[in-house]
C-alpha atoms as a PDB file:
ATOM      1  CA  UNK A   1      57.701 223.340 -91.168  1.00  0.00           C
ATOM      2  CA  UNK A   2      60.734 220.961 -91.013  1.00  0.00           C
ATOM      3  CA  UNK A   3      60.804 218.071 -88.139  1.00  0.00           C
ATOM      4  CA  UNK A   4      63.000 219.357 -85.382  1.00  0.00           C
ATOM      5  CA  UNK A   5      65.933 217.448 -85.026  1.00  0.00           C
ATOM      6  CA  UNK A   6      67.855 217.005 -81.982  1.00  0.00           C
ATOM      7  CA  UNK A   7      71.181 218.147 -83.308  1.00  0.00           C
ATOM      8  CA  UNK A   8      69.220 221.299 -84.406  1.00  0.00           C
ATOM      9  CA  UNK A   9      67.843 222.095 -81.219  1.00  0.00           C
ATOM     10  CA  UNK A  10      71.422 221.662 -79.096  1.00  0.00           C
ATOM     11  CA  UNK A  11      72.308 224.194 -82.108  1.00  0.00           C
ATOM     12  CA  UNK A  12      69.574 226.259 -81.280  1.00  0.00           C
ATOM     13  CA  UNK A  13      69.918 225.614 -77.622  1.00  0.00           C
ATOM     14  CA  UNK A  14      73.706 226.750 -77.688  1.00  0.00           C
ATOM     15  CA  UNK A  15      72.665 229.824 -79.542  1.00  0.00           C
ATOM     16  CA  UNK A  16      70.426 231.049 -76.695  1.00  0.00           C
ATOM     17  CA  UNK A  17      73.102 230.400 -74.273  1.00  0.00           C
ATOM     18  CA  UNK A  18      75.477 232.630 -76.130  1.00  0.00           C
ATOM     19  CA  UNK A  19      72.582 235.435 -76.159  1.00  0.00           C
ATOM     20  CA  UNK A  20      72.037 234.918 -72.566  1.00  0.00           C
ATOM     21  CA  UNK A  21      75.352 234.816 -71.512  1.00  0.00           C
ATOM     22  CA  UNK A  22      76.204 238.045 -73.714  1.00  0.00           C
ATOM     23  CA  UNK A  23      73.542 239.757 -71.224  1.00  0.00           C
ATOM     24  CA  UNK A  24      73.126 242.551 -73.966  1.00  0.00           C
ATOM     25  CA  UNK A  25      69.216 241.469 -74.323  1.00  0.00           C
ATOM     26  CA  UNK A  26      66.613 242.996 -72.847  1.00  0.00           C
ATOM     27  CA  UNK A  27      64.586 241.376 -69.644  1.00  0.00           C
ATOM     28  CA  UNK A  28      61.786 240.718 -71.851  1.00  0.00           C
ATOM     29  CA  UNK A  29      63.808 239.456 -74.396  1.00  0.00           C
ATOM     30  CA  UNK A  30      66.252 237.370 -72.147  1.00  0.00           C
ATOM     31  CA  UNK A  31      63.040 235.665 -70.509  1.00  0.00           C
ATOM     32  CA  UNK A  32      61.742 234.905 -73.411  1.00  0.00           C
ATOM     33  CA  UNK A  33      64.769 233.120 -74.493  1.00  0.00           C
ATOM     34  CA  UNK A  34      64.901 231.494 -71.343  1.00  0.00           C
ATOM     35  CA  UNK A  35      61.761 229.993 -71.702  1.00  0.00           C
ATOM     36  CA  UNK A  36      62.501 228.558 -75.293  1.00  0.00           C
ATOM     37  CA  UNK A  37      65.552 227.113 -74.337  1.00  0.00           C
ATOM     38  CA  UNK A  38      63.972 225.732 -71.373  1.00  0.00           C
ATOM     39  CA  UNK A  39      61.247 223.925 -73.882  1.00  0.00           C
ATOM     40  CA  UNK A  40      64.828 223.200 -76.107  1.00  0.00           C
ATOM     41  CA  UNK A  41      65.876 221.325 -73.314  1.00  0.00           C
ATOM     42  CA  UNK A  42      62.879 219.649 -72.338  1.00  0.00           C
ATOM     43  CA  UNK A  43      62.718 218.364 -76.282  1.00  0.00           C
ATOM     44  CA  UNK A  44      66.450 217.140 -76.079  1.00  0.00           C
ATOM     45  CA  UNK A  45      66.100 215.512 -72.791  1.00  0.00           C
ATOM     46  CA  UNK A  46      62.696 213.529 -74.149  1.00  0.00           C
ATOM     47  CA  UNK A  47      64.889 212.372 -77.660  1.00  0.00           C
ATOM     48  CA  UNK A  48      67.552 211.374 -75.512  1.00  0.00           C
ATOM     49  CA  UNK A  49      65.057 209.021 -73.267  1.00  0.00           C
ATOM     50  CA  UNK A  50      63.279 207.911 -76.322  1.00  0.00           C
ATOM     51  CA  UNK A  51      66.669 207.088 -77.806  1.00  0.00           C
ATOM     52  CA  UNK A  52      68.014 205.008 -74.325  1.00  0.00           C
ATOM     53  CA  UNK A  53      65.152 203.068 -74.473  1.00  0.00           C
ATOM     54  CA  UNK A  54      65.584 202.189 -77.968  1.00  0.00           C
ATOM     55  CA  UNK A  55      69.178 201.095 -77.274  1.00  0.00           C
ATOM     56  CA  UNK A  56      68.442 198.937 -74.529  1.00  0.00           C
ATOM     57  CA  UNK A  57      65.609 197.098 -76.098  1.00  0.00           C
ATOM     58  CA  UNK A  58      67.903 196.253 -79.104  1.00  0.00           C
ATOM     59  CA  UNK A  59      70.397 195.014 -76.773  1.00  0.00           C
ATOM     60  CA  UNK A  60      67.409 192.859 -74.984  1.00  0.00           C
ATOM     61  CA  UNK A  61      66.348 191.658 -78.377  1.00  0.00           C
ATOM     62  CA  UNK A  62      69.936 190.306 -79.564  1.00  0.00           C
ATOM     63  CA  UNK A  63      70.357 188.792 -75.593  1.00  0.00           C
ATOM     64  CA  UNK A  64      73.102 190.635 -74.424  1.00  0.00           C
ATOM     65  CA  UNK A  65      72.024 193.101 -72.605  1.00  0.00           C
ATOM     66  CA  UNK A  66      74.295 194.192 -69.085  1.00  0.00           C
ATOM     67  CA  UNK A  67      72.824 197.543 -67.966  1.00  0.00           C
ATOM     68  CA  UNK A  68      75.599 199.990 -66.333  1.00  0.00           C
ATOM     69  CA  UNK A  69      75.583 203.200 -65.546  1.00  0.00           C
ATOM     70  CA  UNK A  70      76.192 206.066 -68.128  1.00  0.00           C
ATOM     71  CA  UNK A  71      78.592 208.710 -66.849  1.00  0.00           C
ATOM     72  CA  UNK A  72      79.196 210.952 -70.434  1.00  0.00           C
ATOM     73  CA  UNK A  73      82.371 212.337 -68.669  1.00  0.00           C
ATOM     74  CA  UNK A  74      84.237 208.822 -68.832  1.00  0.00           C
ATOM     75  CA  UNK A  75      83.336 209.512 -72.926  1.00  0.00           C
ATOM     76  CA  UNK A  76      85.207 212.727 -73.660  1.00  0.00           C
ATOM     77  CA  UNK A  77      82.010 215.107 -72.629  1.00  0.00           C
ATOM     78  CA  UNK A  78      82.421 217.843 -70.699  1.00  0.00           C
ATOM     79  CA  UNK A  79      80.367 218.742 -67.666  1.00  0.00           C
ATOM     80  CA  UNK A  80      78.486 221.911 -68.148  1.00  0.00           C
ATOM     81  CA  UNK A  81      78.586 224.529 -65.418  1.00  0.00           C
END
């Protein structure tokens, strides 16, 4: 089986939303989904940690680092509802 990826499992993750959202699944089926995108998101949110820590220790290594907070709307993201 093929490493997960985290552009994969948004892919995968925006899939299930669609499904959800199109409300034609079954209960069964829809809480199923749920629960895989619910271990989707846990993955993401882990590879995005994992990936902030890498950045910052970079930017300790090279001496330059000036921690600020991250808002991803001042970047063009939009806020999901």
């Amino acid at each position: 089986m093929a490493k997960r990826t985290f552009e994969s499992a948004l892919g995968k993750l925006e899939k299930i939303t669609e499904e959800l959202e199109n409300g034609e699944l079954s209960l069964d089926k829809s809480l199923k989904k749920f629960d895989e995108g619910i271990a989707l998101v846990g993955f993401c949110n882990s590879t995005l940690t994992e990936a902030k820590a890498k950045v910052e220790l970079l930017l300790e290594k090279q001496g330059s680092i000036a921690k600020s907070p991250f808002n991803e709307l001042d970047h063009g993201d939009q806020e999901l509802s």
